[in-house]
C-alpha atoms as a PDB file:
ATOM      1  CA  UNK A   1     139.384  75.542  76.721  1.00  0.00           C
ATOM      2  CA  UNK A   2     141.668  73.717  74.536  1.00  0.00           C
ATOM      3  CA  UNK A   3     138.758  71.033  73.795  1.00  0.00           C
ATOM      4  CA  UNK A   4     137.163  73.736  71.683  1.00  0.00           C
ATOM      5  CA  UNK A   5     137.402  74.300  67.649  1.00  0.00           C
ATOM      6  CA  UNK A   6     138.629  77.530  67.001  1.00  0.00           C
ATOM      7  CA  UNK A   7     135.681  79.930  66.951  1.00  0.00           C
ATOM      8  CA  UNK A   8     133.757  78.889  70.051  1.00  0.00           C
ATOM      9  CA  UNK A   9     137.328  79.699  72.179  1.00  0.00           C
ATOM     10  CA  UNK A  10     138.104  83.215  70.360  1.00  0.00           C
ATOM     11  CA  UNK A  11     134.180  84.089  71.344  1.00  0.00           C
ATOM     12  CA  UNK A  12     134.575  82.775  74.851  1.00  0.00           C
ATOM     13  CA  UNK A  13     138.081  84.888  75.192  1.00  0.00           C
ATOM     14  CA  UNK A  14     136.204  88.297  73.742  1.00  0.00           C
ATOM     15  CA  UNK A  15     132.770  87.846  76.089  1.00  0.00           C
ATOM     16  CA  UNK A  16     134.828  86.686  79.329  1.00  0.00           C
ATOM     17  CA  UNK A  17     137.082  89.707  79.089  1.00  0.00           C
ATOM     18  CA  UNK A  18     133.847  92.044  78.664  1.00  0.00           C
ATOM     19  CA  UNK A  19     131.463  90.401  81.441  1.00  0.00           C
ATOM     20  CA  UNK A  20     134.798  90.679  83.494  1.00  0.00           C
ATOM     21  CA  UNK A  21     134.392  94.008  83.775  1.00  0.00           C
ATOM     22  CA  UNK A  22     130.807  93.968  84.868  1.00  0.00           C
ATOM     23  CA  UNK A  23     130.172  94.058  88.398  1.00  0.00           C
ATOM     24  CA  UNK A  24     126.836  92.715  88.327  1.00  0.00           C
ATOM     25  CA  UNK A  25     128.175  89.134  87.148  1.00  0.00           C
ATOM     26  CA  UNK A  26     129.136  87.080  89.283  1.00  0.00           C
ATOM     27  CA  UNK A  27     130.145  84.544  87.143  1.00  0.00           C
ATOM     28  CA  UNK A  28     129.979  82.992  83.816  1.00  0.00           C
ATOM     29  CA  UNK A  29     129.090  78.838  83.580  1.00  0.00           C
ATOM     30  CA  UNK A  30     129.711  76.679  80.631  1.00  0.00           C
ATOM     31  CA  UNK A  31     127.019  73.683  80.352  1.00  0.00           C
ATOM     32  CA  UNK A  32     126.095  71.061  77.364  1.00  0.00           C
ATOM     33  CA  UNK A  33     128.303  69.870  75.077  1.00  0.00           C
ATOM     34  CA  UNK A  34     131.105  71.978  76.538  1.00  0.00           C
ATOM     35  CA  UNK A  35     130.685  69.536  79.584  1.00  0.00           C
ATOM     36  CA  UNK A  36     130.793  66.439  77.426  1.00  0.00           C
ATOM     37  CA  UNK A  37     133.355  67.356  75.897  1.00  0.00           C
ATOM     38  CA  UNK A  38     132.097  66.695  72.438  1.00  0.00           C
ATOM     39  CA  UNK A  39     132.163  70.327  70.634  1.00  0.00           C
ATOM     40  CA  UNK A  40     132.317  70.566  67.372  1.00  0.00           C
ATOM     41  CA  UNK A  41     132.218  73.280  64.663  1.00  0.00           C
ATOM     42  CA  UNK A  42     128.694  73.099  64.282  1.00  0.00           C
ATOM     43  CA  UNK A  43     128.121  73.317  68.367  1.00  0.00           C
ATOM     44  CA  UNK A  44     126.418  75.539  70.035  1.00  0.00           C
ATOM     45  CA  UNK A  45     127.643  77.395  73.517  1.00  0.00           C
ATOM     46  CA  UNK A  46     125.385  76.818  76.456  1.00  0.00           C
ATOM     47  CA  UNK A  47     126.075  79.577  79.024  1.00  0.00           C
ATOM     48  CA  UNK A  48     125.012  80.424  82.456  1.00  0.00           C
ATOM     49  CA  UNK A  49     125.974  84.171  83.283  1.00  0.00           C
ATOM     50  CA  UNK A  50     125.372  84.489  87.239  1.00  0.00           C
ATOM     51  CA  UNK A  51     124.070  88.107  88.390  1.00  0.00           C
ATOM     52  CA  UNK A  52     123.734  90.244  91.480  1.00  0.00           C
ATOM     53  CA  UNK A  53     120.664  89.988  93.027  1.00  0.00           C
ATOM     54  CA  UNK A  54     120.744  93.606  93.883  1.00  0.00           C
ATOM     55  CA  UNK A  55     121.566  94.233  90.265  1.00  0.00           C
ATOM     56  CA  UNK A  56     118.847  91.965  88.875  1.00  0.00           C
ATOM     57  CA  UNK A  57     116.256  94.353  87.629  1.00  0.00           C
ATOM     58  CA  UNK A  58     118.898  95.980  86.191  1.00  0.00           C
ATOM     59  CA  UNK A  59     120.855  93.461  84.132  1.00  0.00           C
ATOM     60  CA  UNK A  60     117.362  92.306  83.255  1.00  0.00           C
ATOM     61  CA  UNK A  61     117.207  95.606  81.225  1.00  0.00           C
ATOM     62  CA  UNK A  62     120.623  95.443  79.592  1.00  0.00           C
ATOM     63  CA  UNK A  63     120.700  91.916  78.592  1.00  0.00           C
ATOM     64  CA  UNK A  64     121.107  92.591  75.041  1.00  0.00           C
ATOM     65  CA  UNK A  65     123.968  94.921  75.628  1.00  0.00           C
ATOM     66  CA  UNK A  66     125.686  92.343  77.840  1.00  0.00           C
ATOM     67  CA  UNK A  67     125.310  90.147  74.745  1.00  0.00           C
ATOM     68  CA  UNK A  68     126.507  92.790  72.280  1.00  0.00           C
ATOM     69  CA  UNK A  69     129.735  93.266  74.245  1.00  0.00           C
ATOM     70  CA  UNK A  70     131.121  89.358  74.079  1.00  0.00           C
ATOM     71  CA  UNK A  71     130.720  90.010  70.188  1.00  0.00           C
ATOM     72  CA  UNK A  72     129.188  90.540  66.747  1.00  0.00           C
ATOM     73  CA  UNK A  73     125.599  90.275  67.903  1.00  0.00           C
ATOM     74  CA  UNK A  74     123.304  89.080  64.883  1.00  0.00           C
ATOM     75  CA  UNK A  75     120.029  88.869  66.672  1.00  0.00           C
ATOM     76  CA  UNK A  76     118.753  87.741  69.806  1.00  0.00           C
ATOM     77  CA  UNK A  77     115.757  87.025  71.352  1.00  0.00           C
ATOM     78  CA  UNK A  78     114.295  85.816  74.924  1.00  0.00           C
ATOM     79  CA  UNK A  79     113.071  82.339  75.267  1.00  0.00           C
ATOM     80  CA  UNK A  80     109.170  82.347  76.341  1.00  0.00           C
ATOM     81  CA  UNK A  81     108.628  80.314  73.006  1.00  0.00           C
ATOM     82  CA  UNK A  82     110.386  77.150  75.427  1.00  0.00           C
ATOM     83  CA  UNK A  83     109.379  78.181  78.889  1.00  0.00           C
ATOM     84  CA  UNK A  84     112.255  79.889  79.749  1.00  0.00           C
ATOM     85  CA  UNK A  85     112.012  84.172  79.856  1.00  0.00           C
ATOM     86  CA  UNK A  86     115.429  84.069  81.564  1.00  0.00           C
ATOM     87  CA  UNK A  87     117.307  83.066  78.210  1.00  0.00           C
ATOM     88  CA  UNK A  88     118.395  85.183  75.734  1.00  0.00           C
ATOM     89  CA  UNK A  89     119.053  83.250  72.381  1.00  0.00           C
ATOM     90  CA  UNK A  90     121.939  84.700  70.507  1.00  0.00           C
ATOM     91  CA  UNK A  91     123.283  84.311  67.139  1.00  0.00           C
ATOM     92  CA  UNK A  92     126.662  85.864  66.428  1.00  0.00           C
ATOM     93  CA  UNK A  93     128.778  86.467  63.394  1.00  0.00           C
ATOM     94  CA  UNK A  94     130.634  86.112  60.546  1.00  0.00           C
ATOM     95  CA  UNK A  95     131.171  83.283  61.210  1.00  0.00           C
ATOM     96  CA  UNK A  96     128.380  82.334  62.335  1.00  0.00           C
ATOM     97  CA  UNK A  97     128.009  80.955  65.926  1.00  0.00           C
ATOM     98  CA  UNK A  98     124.560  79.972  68.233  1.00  0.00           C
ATOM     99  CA  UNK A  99     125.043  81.177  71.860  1.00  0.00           C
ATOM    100  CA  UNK A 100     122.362  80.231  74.520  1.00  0.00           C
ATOM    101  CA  UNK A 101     122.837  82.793  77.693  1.00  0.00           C
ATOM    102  CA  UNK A 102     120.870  82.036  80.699  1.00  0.00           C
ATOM    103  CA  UNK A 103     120.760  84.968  83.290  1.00  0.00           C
ATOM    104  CA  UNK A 104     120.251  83.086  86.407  1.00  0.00           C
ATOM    105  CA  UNK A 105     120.939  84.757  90.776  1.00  0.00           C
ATOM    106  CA  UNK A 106     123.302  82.419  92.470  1.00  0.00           C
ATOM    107  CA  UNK A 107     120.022  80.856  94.517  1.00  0.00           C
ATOM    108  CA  UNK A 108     118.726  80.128  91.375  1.00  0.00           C
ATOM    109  CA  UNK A 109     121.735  77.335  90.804  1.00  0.00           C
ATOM    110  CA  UNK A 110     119.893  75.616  93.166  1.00  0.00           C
ATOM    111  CA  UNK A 111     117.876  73.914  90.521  1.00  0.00           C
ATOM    112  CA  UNK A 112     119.938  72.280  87.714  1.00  0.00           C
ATOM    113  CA  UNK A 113     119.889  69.490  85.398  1.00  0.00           C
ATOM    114  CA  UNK A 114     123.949  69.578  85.281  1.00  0.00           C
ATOM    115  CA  UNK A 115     126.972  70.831  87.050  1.00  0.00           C
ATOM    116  CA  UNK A 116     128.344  73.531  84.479  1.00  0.00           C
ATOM    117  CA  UNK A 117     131.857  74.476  84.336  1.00  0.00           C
ATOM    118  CA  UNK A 118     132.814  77.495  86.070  1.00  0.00           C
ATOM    119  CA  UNK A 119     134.714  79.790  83.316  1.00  0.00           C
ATOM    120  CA  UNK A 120     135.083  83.095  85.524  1.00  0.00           C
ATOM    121  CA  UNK A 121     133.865  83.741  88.771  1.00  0.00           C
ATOM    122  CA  UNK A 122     134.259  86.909  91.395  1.00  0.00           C
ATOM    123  CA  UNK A 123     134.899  85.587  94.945  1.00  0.00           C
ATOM    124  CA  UNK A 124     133.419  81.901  95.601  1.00  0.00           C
ATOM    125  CA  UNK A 125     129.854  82.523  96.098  1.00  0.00           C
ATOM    126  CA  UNK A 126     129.202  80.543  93.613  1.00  0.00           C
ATOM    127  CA  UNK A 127     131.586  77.440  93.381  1.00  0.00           C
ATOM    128  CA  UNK A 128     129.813  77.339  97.207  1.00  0.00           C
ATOM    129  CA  UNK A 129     126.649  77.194  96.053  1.00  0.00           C
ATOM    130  CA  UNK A 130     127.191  74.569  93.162  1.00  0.00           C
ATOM    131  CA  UNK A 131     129.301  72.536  95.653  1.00  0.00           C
ATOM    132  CA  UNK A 132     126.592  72.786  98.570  1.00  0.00           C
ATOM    133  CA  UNK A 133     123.597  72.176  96.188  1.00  0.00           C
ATOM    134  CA  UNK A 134     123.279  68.556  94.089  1.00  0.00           C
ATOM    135  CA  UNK A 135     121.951  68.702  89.817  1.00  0.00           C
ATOM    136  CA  UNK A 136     119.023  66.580  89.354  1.00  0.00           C
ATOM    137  CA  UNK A 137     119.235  65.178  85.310  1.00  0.00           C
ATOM    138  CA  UNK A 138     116.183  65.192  83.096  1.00  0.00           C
ATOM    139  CA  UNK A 139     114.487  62.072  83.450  1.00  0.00           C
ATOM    140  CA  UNK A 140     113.312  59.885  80.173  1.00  0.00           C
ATOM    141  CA  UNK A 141     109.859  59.287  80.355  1.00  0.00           C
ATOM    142  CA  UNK A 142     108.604  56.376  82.181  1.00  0.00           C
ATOM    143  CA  UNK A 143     107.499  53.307  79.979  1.00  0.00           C
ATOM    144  CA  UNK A 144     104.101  52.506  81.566  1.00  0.00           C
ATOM    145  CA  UNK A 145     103.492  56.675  81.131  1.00  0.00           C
ATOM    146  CA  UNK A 146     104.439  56.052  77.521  1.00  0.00           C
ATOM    147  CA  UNK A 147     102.616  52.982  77.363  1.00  0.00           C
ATOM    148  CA  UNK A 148      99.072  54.470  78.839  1.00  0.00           C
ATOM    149  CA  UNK A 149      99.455  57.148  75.585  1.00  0.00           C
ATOM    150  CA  UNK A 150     101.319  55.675  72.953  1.00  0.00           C
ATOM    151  CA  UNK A 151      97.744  53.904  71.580  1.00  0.00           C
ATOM    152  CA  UNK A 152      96.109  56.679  71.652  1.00  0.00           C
ATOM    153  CA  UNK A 153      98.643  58.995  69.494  1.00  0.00           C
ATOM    154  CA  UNK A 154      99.082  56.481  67.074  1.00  0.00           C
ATOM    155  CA  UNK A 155      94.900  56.376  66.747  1.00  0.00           C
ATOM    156  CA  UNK A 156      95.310  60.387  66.714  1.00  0.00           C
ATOM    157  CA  UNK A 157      97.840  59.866  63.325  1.00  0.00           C
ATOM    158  CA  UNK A 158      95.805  57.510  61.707  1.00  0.00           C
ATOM    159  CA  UNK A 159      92.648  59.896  61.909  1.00  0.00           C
ATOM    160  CA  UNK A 160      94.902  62.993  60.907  1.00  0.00           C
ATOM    161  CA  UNK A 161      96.177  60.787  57.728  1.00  0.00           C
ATOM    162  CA  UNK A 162      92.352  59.897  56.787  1.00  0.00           C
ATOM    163  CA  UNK A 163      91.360  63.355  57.457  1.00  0.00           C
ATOM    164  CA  UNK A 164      93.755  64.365  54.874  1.00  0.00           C
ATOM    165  CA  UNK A 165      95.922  66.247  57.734  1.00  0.00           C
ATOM    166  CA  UNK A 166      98.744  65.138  56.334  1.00  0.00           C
ATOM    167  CA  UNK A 167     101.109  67.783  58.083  1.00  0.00           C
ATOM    168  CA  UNK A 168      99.685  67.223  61.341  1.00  0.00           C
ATOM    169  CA  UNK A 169     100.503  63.267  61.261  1.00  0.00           C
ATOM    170  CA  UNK A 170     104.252  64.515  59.664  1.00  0.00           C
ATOM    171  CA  UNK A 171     104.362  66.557  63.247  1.00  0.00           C
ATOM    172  CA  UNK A 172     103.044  63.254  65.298  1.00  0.00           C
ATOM    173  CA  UNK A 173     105.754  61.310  63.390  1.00  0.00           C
ATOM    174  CA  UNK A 174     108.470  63.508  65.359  1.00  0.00           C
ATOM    175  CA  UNK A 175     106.686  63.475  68.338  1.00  0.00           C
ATOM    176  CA  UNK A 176     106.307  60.195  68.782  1.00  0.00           C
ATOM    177  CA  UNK A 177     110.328  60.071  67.664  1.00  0.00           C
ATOM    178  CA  UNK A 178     111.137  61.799  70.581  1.00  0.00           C
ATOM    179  CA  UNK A 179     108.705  61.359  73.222  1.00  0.00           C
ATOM    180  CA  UNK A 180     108.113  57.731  73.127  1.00  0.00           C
ATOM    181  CA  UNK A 181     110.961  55.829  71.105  1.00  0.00           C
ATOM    182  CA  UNK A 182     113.775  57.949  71.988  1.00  0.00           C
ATOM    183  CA  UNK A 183     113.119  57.184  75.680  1.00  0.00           C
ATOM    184  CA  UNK A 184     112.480  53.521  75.632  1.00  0.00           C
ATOM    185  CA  UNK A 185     116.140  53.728  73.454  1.00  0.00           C
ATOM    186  CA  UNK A 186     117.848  55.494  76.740  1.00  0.00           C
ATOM    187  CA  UNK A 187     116.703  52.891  79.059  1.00  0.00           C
ATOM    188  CA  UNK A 188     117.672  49.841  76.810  1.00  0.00           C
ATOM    189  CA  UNK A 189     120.939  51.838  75.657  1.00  0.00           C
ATOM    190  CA  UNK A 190     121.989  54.325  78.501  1.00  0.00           C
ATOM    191  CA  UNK A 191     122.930  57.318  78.471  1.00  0.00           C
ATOM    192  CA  UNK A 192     121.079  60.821  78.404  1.00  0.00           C
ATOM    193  CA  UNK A 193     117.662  61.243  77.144  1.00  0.00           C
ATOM    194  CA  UNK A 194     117.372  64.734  75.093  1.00  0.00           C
ATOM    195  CA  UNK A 195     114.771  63.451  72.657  1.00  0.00           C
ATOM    196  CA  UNK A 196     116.291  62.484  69.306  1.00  0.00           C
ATOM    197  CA  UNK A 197     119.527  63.940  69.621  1.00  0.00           C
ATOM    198  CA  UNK A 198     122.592  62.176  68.281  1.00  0.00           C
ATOM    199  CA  UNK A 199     120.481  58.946  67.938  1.00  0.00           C
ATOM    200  CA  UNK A 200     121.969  59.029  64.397  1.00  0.00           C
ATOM    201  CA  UNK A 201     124.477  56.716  66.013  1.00  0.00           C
ATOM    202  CA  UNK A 202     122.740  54.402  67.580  1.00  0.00           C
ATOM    203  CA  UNK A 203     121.703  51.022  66.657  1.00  0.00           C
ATOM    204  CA  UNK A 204     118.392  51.797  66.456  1.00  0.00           C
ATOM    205  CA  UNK A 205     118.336  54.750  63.516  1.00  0.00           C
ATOM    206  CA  UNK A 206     118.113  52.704  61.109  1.00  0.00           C
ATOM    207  CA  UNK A 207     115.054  51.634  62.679  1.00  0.00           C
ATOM    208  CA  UNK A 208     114.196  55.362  63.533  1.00  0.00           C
ATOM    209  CA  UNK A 209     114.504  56.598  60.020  1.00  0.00           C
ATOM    210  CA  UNK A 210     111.278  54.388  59.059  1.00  0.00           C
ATOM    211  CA  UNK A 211     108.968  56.321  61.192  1.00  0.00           C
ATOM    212  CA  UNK A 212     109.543  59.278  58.806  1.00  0.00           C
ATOM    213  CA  UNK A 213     107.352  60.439  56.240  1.00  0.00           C
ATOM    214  CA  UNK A 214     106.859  62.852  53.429  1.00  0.00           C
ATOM    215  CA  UNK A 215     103.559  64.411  52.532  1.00  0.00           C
ATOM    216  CA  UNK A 216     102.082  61.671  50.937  1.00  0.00           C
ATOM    217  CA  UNK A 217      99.173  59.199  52.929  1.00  0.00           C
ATOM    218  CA  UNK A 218     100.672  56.086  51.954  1.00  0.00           C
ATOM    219  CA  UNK A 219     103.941  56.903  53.583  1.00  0.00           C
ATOM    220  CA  UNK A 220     102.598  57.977  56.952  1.00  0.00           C
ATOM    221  CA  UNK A 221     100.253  55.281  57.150  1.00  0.00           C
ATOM    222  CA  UNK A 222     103.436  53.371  56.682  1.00  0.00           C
ATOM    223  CA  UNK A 223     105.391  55.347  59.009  1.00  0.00           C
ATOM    224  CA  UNK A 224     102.588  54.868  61.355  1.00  0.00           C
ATOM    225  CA  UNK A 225     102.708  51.184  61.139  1.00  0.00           C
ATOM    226  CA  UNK A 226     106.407  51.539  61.289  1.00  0.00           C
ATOM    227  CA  UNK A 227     106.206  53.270  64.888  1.00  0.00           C
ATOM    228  CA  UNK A 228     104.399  50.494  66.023  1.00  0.00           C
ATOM    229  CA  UNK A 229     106.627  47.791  65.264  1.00  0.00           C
ATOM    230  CA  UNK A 230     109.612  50.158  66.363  1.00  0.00           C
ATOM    231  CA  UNK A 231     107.952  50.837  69.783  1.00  0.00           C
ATOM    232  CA  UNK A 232     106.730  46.875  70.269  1.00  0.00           C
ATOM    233  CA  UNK A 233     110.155  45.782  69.581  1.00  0.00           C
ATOM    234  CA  UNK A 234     111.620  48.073  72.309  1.00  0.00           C
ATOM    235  CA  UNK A 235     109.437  47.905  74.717  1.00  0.00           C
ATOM    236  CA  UNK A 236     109.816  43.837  74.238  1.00  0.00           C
ATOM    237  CA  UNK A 237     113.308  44.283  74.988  1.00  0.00           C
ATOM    238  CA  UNK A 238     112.810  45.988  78.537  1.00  0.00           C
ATOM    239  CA  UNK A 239     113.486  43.407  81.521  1.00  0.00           C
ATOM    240  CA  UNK A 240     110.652  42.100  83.700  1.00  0.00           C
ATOM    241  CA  UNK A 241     110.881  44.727  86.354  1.00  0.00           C
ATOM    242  CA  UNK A 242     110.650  48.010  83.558  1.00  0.00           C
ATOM    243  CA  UNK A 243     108.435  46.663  81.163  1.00  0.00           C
ATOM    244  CA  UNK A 244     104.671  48.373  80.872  1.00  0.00           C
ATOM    245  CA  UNK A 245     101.397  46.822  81.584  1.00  0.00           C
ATOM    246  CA  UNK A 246     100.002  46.519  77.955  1.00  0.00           C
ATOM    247  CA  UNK A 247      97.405  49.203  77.024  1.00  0.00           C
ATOM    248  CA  UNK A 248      93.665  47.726  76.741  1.00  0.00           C
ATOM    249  CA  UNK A 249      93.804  49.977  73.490  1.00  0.00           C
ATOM    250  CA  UNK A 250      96.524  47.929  71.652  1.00  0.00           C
ATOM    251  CA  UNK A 251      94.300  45.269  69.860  1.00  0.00           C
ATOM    252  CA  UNK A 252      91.922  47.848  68.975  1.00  0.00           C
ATOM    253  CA  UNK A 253      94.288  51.057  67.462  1.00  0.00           C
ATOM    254  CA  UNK A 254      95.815  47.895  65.887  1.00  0.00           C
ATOM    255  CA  UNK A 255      92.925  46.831  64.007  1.00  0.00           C
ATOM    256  CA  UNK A 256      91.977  50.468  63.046  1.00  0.00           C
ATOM    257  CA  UNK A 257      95.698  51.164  61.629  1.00  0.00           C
ATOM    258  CA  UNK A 258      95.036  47.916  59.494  1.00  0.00           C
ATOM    259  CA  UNK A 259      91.544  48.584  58.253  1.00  0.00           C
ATOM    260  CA  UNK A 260      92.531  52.117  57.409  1.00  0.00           C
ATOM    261  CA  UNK A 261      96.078  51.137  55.918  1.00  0.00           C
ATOM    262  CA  UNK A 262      93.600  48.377  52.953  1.00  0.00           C
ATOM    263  CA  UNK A 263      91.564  51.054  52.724  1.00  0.00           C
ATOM    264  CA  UNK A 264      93.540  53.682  51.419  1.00  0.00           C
END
């Protein structure tokens, strides 16, 4: 753990010697950032903590206690707000540190985006089970799937910005950030596709930054008109065999973005 700035590895030290001494945990798995290598201060710790099946229902119950005893618990909170009831979202502190803990059985490993880093286990149930089993990594979406919607969201900002929504076409703005740019950006760039993150340094942010706006119609109309060109661009760069049939709505949302951009 020597890869890790100072708080993250005292935290780590304090909760490994307290789930230790839980026999319902199996074993405790670092993913994320951890993985990558790439902590930093401002991190935060991704953690799997592995649990008896037999002692499931139980654990279930005493989650927040399991997450009081690796530290200065602040608050936490389950995460049904992104799909996933089996996380418990923890901030700890002074200092203040953000802790994800996932309570997962070891059949449950089965189904991973990664291959975490085991930190503690009891027995080798699961190092077994990691070894025997293969991660599957989020896949960016595909370009023709962006393609057949892309037209259609930027028609949806373009009403919201005449409607006077200007909020809702400030939320589009993001979206379309991270659910169509962002991908094309990992296919033409590499790498992993987790929306916008740490596109700050790629080549294309300062591109990114235009489709930003604040709440003011001019500037998403522009920022609107701004996705466009971002999104033609890219998805001009894909080779032959990746690039998207183009959508019969193009000319048309087209049009409509420049009648309503001289209009306003």
């Amino acid at each position: 753990m020597r890869h890790l700035p100072d708080r993250h590895r005292e935290f780590l030290a304090t909760a490994l010697d307290a789930w230790r001494a839980h026999s319902g945990i199996l074993g405790v798995l670092a993913g994320g950032s951890y993985l990558r290598r790439s902590m930093d201060a401002f991190s935060d710790l991704d953690l799997v903590l592995v649990v008896s099946e037999a002692l499931r229902a139980t654990i279930a119950q005493e989650r927040l206690g399991l997450a009081r005893a690796a530290g200065p618990l602040l608050q936490g909170f389950t995460g049904e707000h992104v799909g996933e009831p089996r996380l418990l979202i923890c901030l700890y502190g002074p200092p203040l540190l953000h802790v994800d803990l996932k309570f997962l059985s070891v059949a449950e490993l089965d189904v991973r985006i990664e291959d975490p880093e085991v930190l503690f286990e009891r027995g080798d149930a699961v190092t077994q089970r990691l070894r025997s089993t293969r991660a599957s990594a989020l896949e960016a979406p595909a370009p023709q799937w962006v393609e057949d919607r892309f037209w259609v969201w930027i028609h949806y900002g373009i009403d919201k910005v005449r409607r006077g929504e200007l909020f809702e076409c400030m939320d589009l703005l993001a979206f379309l950030r991270a659910q169509a740019l962002a991908p094309l950006i990992q296919r033409l760039d590499g790498g992993d596709w987790r929306g916008v993150r740490r596109l700050e340094a790629s080549r294309h942010a300062p591109a990114l930054a235009r489709v930003c706006a604040r709440h003011d119609a001019q500037e998403c109309f522009q920022a609107l008109a701004a996705a466009v060109e971002v999104y033609t661009t890219l998805r001009g760069e894909l080779d032959a065999p990746r690039a998207p049939q183009p959508s019969p709505a193009e000319p048309a949302v087209r049009a409509y973005l420049a009648e309503a951009r001289a209009g306003n």
